[in-house]
Protein backbone atom coordinates (compact mmCIF):
# COMPACT_ATOMS: atom_id res chain seq x y z
CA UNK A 1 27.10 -126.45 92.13
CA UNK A 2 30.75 -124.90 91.76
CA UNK A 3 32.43 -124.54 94.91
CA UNK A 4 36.26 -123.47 93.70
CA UNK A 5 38.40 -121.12 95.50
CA UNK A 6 40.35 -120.31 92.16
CA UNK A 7 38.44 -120.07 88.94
CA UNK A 8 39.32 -119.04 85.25
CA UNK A 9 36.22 -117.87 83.99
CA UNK A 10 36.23 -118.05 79.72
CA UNK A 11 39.55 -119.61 79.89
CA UNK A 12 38.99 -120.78 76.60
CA UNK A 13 42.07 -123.36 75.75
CA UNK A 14 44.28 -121.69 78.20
CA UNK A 15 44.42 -123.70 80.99
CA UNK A 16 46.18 -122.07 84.07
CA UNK A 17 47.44 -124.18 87.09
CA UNK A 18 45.50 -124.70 90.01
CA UNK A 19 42.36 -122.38 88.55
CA UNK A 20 38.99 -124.22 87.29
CA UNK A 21 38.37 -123.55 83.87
CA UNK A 22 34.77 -122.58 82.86
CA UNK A 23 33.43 -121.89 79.25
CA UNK A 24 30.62 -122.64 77.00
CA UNK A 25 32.41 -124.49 74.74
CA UNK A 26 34.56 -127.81 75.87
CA UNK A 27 38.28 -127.64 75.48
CA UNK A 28 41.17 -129.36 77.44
CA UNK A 29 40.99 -126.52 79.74
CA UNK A 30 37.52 -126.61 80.50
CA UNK A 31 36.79 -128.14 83.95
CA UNK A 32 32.54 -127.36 83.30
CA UNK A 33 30.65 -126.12 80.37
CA UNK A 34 28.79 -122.73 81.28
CA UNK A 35 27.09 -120.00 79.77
CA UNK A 36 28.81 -117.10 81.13
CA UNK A 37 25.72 -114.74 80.12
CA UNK A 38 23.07 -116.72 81.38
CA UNK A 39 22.54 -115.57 85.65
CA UNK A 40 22.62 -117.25 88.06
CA UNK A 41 25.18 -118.83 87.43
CA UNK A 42 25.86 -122.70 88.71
CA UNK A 43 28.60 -121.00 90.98
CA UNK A 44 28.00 -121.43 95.05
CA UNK A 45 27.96 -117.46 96.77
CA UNK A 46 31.09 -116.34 98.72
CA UNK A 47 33.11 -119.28 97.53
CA UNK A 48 35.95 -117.90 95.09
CA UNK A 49 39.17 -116.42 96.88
CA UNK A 50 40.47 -115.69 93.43
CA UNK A 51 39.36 -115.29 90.00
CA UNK A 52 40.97 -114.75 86.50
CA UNK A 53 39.21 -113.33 82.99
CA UNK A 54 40.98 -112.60 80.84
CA UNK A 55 39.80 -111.25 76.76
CA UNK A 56 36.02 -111.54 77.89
CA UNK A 57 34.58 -108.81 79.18
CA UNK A 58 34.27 -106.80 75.62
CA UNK A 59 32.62 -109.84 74.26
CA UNK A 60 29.73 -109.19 77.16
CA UNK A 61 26.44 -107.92 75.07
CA UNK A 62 25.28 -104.35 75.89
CA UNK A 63 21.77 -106.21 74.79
CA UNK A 64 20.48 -108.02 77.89
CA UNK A 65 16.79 -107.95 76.80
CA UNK A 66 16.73 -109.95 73.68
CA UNK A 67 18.33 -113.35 75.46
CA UNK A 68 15.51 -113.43 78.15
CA UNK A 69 12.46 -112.60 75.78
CA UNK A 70 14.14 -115.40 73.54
CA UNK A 71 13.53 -117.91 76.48
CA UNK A 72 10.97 -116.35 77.43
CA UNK A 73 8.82 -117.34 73.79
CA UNK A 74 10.54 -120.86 74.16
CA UNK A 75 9.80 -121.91 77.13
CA UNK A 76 6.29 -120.19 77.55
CA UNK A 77 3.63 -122.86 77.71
CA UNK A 78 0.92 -120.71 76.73
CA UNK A 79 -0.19 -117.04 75.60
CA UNK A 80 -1.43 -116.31 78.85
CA UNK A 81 1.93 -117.24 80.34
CA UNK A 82 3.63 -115.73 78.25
CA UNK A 83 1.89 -112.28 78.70
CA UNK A 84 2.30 -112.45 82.23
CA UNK A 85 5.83 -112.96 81.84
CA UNK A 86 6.15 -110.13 78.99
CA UNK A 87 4.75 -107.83 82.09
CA UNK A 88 6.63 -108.70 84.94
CA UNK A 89 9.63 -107.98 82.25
CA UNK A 90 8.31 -104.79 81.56
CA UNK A 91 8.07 -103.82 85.21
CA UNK A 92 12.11 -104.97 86.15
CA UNK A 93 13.83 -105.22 82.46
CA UNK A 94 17.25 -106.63 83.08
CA UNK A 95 20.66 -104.50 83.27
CA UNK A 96 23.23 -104.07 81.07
CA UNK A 97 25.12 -107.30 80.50
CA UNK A 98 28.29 -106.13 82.43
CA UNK A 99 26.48 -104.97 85.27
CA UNK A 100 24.90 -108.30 85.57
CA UNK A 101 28.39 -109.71 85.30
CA UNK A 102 30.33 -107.96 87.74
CA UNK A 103 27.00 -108.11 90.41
CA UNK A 104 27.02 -112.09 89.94
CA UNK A 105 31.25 -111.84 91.03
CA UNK A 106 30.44 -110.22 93.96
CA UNK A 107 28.09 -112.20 94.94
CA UNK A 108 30.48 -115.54 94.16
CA UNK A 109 33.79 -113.75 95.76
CA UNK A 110 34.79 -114.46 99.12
CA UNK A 111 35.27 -111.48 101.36
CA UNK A 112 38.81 -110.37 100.39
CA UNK A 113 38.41 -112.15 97.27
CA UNK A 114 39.77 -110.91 94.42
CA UNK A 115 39.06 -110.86 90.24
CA UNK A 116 41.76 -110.25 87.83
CA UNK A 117 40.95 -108.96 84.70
CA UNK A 118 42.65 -108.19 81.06
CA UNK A 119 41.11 -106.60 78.54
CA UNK A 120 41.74 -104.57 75.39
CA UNK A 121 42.39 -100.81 75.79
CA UNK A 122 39.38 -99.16 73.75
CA UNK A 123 41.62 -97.21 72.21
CA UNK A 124 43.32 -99.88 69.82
CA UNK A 125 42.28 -102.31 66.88
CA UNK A 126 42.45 -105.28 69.69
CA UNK A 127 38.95 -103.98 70.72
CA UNK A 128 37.34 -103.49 67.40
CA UNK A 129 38.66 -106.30 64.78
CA UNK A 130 37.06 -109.56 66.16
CA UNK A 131 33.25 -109.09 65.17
CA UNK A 132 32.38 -110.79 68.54
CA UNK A 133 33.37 -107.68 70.45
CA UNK A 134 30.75 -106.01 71.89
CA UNK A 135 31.81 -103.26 74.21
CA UNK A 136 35.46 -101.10 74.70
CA UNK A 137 36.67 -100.62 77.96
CA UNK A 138 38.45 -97.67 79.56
CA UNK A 139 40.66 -97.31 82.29
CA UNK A 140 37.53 -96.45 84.26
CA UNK A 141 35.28 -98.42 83.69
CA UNK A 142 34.96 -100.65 86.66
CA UNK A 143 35.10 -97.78 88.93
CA UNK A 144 31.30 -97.68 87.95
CA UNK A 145 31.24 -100.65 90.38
CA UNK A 146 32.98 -98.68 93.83
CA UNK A 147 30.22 -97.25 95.37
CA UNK A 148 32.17 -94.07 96.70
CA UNK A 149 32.85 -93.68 93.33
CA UNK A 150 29.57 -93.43 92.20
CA UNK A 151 28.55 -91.38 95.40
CA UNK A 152 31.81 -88.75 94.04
CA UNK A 153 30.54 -88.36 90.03
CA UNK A 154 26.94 -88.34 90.78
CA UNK A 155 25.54 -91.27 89.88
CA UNK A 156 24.68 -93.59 92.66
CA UNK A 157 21.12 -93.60 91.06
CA UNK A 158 22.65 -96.30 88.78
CA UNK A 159 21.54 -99.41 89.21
CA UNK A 160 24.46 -101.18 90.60
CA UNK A 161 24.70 -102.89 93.68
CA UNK A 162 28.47 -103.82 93.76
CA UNK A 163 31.08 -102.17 96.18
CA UNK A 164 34.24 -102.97 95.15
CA UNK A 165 38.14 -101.58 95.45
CA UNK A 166 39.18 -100.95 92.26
CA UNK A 167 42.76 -101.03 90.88
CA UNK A 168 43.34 -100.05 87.52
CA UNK A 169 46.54 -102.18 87.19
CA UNK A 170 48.35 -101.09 84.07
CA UNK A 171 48.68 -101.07 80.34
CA UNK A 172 50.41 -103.74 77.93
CA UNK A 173 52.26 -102.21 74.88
CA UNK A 174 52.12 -103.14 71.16
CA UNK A 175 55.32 -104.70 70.82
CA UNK A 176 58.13 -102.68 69.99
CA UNK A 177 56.92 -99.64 72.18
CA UNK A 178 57.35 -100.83 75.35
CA UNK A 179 61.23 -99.23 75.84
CA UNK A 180 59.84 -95.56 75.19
CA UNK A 181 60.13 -92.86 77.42
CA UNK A 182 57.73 -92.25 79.98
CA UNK A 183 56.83 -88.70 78.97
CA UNK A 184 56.78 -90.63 75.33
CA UNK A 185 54.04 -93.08 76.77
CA UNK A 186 52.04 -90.87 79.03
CA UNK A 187 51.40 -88.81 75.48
CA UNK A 188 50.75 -92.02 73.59
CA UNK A 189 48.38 -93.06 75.86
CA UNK A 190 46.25 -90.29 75.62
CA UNK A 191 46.29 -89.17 72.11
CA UNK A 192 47.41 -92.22 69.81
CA UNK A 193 45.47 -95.49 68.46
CA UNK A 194 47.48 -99.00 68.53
CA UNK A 195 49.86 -97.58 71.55
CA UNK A 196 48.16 -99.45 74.14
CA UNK A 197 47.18 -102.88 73.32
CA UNK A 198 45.75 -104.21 76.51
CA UNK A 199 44.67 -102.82 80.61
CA UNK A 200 44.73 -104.94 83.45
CA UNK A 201 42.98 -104.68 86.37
CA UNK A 202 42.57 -105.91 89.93
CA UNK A 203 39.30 -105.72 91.63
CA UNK A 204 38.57 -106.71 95.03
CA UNK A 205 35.83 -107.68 97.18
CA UNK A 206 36.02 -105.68 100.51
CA UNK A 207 36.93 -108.13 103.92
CA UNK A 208 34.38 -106.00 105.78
CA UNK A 209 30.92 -104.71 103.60
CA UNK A 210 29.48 -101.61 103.57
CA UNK A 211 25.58 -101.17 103.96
């Protein structure tokens, strides 16, 4: 069991100082091989003060279904079995793969805790040119996961059980357009593809939870 306080979760072969790397595949960064999309993960609860992700969230499967039944038929050690897992499935189906992901942080962030997260803006060919993207992401996208938030737009029936403070914490430029004006960017931002190349976020695990 995994008990960091500073991990960098699919760090790939970027290693970062001090932070544990974790990924499926070994590299010189990797600290322990783990599947990222496979929950629980070997990770002990309320033990990370600080983690990093960076370029993984948009590779995180909108299909959560087809992974279980997989294991499900190979691991099955008869029909029977099998059909009685099949209906338990039926009855609680598993979430969307990055609501499974940002429910298994909160439950391995301390209290105060905090993820840090880079992805590509959905609005630029960074999102959509490697074919093992599966997702864009917005600038508000992981204020799905502040429950206030949901309360605000309507839609605490979703079923999320995270509570976290939110931070959308900026955009990185394609190069050359970083020096333009601000009422040049704010347009950009809005209405033009390949302006923004990547959004940052920091996301936080409340000191004190909410019931």
């Amino acid at each position: 069991m995994i008990n960091q306080p500073k991990l960098n979760l699919a760090c790939g072969s970027l290693r970062v100082d001090d932070y544990f790397g974790i990924d499926i595949i070994k590299t010189d960064a990797v600290d322990a091989v783990m599947d990222l999309q496979s929950y629980p993960w070997d990770i002990a609860s309320d033990s990370a003060e600080e983690i990093i992700c960076a370029h993984y969230v948009e590779h995180i499967p909108m299909d959560s279904l087809s992974p279980v039944l997989m294991k499900m038929i190979m691991y099955a050690d008869s029909l029977g079995n099998l059909q009685d897992q099949l209906t338990m499935l039926a009855n609680n189906p598993p979430k969307d793969g990055l609501i499974q992901f940002m429910e298994e942080i909160w439950r391995i962030l301390k209290p105060g805790g905090k993820l840090y997260i880079t992805c590509p803006h959905f609005n630029s060919e960074a999102t959509w040119q490697d074919p093992t993207h599966r997702r864009a992401i917005t600038e508000s996208t992981f204020f799905y996961f502040n429950k206030q938030w949901r309360i605000n737009s309507n839609l605490i029936h979703y079923p999320i059980e995270t509570d976290f403070i939110v931070k959308f914490n900026g955009y990185q430029f394609f190069k050359g357009l970083e020096n333009k004006s601000k009422e040049e960017k704010a347009f950009s931002i809005q209405h033009l593809t390949n302006f923004v190349a990547f959004i940052h976020f920091v996301i936080t695990k409340p000191l004190t939870l909410t019931k």
